[in-house]
C-alpha atoms as a PDB file:
ATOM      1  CA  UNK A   1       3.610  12.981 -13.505  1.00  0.00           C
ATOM      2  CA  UNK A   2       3.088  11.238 -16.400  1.00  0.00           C
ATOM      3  CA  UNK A   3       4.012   7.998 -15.437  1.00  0.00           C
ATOM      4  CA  UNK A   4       1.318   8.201 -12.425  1.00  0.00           C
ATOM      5  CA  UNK A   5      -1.687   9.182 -14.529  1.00  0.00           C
ATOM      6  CA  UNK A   6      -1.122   6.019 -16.664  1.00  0.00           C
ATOM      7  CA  UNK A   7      -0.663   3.817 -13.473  1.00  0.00           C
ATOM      8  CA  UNK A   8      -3.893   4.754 -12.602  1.00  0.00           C
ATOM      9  CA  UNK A   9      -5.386   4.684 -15.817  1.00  0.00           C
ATOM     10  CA  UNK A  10      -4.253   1.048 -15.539  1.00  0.00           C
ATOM     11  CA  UNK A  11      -5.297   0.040 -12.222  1.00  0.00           C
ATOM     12  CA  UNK A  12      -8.576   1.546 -13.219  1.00  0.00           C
ATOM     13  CA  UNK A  13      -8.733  -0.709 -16.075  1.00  0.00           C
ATOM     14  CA  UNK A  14      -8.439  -4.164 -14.015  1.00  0.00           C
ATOM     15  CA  UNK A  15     -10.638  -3.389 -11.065  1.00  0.00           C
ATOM     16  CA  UNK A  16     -12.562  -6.636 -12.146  1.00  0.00           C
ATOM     17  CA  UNK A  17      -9.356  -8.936 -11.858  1.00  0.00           C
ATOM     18  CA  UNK A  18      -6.707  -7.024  -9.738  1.00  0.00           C
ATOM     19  CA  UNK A  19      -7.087  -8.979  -6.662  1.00  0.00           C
ATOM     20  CA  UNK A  20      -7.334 -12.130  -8.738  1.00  0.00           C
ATOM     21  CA  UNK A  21      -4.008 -11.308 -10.462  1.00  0.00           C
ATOM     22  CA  UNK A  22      -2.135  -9.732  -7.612  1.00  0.00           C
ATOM     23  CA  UNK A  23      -2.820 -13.262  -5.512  1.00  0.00           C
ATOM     24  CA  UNK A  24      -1.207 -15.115  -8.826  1.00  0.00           C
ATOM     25  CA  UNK A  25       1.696 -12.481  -9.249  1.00  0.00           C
ATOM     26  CA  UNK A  26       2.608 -12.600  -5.530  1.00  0.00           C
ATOM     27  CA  UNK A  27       2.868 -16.308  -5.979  1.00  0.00           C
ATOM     28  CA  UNK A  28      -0.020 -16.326  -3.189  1.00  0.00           C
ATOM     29  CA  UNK A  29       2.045 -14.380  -0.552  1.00  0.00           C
ATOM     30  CA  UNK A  30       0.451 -11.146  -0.380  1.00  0.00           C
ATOM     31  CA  UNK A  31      -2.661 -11.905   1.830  1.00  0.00           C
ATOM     32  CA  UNK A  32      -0.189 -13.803   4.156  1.00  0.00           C
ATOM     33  CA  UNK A  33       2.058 -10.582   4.116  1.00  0.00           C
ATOM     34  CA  UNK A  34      -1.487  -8.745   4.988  1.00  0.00           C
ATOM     35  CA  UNK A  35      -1.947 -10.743   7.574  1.00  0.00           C
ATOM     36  CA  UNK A  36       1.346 -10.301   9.169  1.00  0.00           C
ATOM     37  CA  UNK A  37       1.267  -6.551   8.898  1.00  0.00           C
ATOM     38  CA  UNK A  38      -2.061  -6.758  10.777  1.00  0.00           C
ATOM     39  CA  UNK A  39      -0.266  -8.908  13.647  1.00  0.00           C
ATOM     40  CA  UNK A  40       2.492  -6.774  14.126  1.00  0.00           C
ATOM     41  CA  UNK A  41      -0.006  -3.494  14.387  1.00  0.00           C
ATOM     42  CA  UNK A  42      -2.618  -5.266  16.309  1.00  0.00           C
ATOM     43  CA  UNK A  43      -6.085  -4.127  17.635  1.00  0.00           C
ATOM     44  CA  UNK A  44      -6.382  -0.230  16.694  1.00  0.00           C
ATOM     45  CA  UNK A  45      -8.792   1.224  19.625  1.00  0.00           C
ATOM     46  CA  UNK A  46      -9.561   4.958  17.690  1.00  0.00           C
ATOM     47  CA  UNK A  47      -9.595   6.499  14.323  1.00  0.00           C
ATOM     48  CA  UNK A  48      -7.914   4.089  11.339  1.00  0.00           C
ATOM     49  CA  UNK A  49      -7.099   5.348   8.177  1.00  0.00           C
ATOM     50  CA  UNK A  50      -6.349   3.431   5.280  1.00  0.00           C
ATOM     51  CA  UNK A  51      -4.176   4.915   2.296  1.00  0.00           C
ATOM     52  CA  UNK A  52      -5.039   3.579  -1.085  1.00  0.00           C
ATOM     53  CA  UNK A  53      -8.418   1.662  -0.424  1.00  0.00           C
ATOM     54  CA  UNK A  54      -8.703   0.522  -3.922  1.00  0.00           C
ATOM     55  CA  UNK A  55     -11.480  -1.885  -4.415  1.00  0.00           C
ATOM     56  CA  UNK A  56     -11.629  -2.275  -0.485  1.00  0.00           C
ATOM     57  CA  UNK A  57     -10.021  -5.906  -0.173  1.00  0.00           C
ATOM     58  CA  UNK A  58      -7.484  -4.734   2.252  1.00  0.00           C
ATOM     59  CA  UNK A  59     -10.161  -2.771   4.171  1.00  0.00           C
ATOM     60  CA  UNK A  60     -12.555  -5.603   4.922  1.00  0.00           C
ATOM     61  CA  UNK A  61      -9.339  -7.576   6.582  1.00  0.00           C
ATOM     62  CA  UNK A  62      -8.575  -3.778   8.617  1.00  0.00           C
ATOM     63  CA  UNK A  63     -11.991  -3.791   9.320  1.00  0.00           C
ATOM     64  CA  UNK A  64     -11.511  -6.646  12.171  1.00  0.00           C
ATOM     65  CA  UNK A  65      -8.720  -4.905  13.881  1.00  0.00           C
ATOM     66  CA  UNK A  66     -10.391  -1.351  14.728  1.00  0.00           C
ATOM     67  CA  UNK A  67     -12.462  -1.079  17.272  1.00  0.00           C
ATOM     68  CA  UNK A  68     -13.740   2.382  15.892  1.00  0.00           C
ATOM     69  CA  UNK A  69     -13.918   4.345  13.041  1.00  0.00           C
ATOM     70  CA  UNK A  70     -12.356   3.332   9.705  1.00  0.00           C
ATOM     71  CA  UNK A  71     -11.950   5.769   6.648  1.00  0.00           C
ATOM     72  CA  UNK A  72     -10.657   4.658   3.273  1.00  0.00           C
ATOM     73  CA  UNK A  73      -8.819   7.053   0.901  1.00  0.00           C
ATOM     74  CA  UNK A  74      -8.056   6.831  -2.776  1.00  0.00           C
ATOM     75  CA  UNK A  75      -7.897   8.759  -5.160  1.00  0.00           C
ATOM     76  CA  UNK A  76      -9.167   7.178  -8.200  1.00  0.00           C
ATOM     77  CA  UNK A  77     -13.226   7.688  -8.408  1.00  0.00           C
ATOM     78  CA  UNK A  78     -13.418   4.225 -10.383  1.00  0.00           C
ATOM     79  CA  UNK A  79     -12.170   2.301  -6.880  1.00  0.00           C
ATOM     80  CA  UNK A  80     -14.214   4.361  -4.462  1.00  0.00           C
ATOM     81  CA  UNK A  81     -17.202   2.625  -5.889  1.00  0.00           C
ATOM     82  CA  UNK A  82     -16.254  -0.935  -6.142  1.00  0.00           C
ATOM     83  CA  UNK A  83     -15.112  -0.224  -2.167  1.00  0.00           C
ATOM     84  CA  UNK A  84     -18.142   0.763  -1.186  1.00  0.00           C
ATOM     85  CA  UNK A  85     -19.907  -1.947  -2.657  1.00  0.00           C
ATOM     86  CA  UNK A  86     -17.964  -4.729  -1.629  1.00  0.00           C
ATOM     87  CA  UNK A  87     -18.078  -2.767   2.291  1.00  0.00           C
ATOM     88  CA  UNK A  88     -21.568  -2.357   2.095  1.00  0.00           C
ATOM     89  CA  UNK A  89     -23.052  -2.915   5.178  1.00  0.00           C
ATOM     90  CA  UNK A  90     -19.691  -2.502   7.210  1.00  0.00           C
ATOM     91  CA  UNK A  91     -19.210   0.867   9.196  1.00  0.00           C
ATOM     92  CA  UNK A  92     -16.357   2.016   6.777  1.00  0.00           C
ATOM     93  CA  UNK A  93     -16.357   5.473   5.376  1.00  0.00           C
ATOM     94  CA  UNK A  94     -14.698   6.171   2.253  1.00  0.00           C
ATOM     95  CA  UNK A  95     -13.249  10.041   0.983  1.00  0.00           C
ATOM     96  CA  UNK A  96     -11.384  10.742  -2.530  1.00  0.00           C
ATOM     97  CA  UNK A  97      -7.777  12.419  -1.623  1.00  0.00           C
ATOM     98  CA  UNK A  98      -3.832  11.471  -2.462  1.00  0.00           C
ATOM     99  CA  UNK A  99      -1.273  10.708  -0.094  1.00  0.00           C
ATOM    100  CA  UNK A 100       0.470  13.912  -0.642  1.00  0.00           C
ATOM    101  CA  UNK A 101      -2.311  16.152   0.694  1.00  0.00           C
ATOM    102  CA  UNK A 102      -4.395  14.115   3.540  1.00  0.00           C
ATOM    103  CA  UNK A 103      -7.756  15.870   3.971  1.00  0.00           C
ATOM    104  CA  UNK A 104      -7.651  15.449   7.744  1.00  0.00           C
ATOM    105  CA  UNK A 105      -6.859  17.532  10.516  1.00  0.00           C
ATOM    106  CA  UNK A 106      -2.778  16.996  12.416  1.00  0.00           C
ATOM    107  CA  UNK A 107      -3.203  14.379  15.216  1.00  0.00           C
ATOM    108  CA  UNK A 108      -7.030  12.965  14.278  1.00  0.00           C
ATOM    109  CA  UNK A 109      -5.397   9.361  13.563  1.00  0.00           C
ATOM    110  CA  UNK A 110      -4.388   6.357  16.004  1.00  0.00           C
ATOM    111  CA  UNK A 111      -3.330   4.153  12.898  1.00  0.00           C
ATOM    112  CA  UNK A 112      -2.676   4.560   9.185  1.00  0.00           C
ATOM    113  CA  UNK A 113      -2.126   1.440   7.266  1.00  0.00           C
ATOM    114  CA  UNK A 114      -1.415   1.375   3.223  1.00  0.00           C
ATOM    115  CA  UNK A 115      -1.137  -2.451   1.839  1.00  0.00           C
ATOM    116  CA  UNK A 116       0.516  -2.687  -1.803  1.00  0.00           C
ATOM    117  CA  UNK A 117      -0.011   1.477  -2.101  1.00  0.00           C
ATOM    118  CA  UNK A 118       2.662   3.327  -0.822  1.00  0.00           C
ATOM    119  CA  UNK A 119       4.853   2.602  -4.155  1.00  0.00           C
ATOM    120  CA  UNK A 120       1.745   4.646  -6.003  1.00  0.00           C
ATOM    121  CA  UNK A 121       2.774   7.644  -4.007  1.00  0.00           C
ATOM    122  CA  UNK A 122       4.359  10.617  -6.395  1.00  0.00           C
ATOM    123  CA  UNK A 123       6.131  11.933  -3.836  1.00  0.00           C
ATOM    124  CA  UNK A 124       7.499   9.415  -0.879  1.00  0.00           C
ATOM    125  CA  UNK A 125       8.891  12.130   1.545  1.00  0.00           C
ATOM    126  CA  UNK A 126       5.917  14.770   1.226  1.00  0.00           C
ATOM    127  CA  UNK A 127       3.153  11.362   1.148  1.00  0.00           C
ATOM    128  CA  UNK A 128       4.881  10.126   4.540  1.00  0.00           C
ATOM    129  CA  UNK A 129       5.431  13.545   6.132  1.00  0.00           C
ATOM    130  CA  UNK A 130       1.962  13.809   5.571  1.00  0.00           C
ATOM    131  CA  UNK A 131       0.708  10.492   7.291  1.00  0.00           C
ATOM    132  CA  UNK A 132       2.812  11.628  10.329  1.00  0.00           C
ATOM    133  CA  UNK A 133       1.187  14.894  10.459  1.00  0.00           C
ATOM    134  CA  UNK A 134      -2.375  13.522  10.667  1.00  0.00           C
ATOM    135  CA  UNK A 135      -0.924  10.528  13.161  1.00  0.00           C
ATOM    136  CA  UNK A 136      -1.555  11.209  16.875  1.00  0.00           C
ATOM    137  CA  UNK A 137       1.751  10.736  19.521  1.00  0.00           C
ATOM    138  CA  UNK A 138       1.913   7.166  19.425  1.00  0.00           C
ATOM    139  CA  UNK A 139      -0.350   6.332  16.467  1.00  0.00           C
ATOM    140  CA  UNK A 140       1.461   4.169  14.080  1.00  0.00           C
ATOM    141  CA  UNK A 141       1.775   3.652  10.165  1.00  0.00           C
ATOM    142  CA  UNK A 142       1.672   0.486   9.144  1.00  0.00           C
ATOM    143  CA  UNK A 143       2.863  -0.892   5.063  1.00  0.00           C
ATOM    144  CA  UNK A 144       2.673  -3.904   3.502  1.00  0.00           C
ATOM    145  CA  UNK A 145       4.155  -3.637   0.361  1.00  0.00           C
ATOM    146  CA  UNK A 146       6.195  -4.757  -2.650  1.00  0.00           C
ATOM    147  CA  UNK A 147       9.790  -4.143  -1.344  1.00  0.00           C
ATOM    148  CA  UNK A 148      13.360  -3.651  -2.896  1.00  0.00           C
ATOM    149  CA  UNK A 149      16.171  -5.743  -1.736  1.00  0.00           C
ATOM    150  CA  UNK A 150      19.206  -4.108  -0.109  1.00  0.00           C
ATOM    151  CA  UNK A 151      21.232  -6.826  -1.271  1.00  0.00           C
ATOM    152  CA  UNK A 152      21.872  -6.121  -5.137  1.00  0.00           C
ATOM    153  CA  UNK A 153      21.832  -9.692  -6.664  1.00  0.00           C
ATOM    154  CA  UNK A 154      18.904 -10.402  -5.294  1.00  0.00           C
ATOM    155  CA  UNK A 155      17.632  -6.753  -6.000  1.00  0.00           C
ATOM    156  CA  UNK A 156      18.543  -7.593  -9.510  1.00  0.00           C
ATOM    157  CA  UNK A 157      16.375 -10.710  -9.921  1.00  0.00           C
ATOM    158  CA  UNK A 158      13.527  -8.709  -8.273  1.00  0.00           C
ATOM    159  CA  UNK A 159      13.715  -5.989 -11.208  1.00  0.00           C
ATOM    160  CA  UNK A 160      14.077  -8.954 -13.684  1.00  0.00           C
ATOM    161  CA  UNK A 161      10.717 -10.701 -12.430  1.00  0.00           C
ATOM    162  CA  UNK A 162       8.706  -7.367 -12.365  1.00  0.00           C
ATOM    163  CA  UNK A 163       9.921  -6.181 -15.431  1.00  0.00           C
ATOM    164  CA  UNK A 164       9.488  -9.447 -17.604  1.00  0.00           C
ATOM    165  CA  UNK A 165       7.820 -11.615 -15.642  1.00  0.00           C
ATOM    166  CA  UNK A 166       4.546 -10.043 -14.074  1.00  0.00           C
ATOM    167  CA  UNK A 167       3.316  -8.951 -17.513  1.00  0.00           C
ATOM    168  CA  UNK A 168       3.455 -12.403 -18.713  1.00  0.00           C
ATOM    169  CA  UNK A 169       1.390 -13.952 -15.753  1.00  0.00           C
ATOM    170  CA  UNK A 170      -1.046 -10.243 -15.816  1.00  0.00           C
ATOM    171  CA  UNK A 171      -1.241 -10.489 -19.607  1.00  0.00           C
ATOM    172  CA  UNK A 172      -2.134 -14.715 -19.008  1.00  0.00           C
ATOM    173  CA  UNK A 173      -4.458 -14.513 -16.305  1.00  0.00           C
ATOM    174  CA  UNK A 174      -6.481 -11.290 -17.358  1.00  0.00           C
ATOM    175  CA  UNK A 175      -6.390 -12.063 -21.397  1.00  0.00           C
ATOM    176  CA  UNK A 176      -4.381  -8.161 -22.078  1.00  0.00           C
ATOM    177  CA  UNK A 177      -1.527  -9.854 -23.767  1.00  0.00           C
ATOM    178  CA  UNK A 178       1.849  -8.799 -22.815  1.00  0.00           C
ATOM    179  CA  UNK A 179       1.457  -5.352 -22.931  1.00  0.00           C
ATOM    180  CA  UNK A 180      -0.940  -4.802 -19.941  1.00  0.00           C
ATOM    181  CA  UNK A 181      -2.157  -2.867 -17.002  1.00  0.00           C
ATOM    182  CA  UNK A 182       0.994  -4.936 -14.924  1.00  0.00           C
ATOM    183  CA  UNK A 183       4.083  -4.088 -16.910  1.00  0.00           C
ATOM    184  CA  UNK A 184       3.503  -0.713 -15.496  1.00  0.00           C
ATOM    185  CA  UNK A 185       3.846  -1.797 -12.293  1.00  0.00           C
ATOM    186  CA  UNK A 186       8.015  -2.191 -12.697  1.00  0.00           C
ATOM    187  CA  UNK A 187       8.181   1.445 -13.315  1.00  0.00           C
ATOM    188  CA  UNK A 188       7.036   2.397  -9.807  1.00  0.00           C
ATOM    189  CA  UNK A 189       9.260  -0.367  -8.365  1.00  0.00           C
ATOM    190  CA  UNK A 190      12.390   1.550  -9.862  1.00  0.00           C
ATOM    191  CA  UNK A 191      11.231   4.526  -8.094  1.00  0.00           C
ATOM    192  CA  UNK A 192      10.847   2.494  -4.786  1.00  0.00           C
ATOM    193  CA  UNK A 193      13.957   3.084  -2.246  1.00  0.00           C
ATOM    194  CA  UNK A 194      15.888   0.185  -1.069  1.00  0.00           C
ATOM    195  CA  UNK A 195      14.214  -1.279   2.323  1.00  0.00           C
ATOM    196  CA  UNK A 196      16.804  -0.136   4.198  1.00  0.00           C
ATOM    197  CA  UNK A 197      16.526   3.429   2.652  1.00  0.00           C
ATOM    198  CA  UNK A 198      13.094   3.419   3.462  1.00  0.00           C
ATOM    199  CA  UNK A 199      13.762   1.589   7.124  1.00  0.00           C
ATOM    200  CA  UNK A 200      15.640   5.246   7.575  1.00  0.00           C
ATOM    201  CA  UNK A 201      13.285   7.431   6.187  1.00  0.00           C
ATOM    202  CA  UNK A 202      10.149   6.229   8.505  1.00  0.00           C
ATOM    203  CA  UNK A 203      12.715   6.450  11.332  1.00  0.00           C
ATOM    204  CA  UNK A 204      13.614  10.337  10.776  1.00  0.00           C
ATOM    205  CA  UNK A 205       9.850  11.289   9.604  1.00  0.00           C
ATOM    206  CA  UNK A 206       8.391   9.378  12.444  1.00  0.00           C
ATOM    207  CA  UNK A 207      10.851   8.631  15.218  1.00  0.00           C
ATOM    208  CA  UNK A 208      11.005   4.603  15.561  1.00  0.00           C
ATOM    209  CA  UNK A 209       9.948   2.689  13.293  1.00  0.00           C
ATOM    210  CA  UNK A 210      10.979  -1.654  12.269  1.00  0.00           C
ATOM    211  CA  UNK A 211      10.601  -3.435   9.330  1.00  0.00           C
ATOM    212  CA  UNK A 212      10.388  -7.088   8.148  1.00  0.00           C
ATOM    213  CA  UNK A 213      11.175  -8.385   5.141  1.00  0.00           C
ATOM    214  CA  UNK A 214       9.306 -11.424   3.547  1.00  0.00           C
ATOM    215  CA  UNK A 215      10.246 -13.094   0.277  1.00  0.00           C
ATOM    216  CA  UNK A 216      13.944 -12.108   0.671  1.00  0.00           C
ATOM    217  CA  UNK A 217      12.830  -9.251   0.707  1.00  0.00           C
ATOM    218  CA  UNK A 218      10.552  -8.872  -2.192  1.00  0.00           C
ATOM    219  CA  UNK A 219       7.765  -8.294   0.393  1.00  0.00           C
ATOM    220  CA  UNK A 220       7.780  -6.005   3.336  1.00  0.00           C
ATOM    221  CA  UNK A 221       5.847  -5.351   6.672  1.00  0.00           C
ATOM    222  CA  UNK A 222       7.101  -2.240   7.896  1.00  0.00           C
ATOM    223  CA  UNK A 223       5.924  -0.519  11.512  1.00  0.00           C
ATOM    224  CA  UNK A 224       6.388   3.135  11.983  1.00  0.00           C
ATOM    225  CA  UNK A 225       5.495   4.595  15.819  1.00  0.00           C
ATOM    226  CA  UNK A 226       5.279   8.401  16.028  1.00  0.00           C
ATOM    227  CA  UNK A 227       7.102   9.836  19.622  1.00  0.00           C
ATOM    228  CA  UNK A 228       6.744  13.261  19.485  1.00  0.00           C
ATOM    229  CA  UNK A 229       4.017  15.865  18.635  1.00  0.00           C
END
């Protein structure tokens, strides 16, 4: 658990230039790969729920796909704030909770969408057995995240650019130096299953589910549909 208290100690620290950094980090693709997730889910006509809020930037881009109520979880009380800021105004409501332990009752959501989160998750399995409990029959999980390669070579170059790389161009653009906030971030991409692994796992937790990759594969939009109750 370690490891997860200082990622979030981290993130904490760089509320101020985390979207800034992630758009130079992602080489400028992860809005685009936003954007794409939000095509492939389309217009959400219901109850929304987005996992890992953060400082809201995914959740004003959500916010013009639901026609209905939108509710942004996270569970660090630094981000809760800077969401509700930047949302003010917007009919968004935020709650403090982790992925693990959803405070909402089984079948209260049409669509659950986490954007660059899911890899903060302690515990994959329990986090998405979770989502599909609180998902009605039908209601879909959408993620847009950093993904892992199957093939290993290019797996390989992915581990070598998060684990040298992104601290550089963190430690450049937000003044930390190389040891920064972002160096942590390789250590939850080791823990991250391959994209087919994880292709499999939203198909047996859910019951269909497809997934894109983006990058080569460095980026993912993955769709998950729950068909039974």
């Amino acid at each position: 658990m370690t490891i997860w208290r200082e990622v979030e100690d981290a993130l904490e620290a760089i509320i101020e230039e985390y979207e800034r950094a992630n758009h130079v980090i992602s080489l400028f693709q992860d809005d685009r790969v936003r954007r794409r997730g939000l095509e492939r889910a389309g217009m959400c006509r219901g109850v929304a729920l987005e996992l890992g809020s953060g400082p809201g930037n995914f959740t004003s881009m959500l916010r013009t796909r639901v026609d209905g109520s939108l509710v942004g979880l996270d569970y660090s009380a630094e981000m809760l704030p800077a969401a509700r800021s930047r949302l003010r105004g917007e009919d968004v409501e935020f709650v403090r909770g982790v992925f693990e332990a959803l405070p909402f009752r089984r079948g209260t959501v049409d669509l659950a969408a986490a954007a660059y989160a899911l890899r903060d998750s302690t515990d994959k399995v329990r986090a998405l057995t979770e989502v599909s409990r609180v998902l009605r029959r039908g209601g879909e999980l959408l993620i847009v995240d950093i993904g892992k390669p199957n093939n290993p070579l290019v797996r390989g170059f992915f581990s070598l650019y998060m684990r040298h790389v992104v601290p550089i161009l963190g430690g450049l653009f937000g003044g930390y130096g190389y040891r920064n906030p972002w160096s942590l971030l390789y250590r939850t991409y080791e823990l991250l299953p391959v994209n087919e692994a994880l292709l499999d796992m939203l198909r047996a937790l859910f019951g269909a589910a497809v997934l894109e990759e983006h990058a080569f594969g460095g980026l993912i939009v993955a769709l998950a549909t729950k068909t039974s109750n």
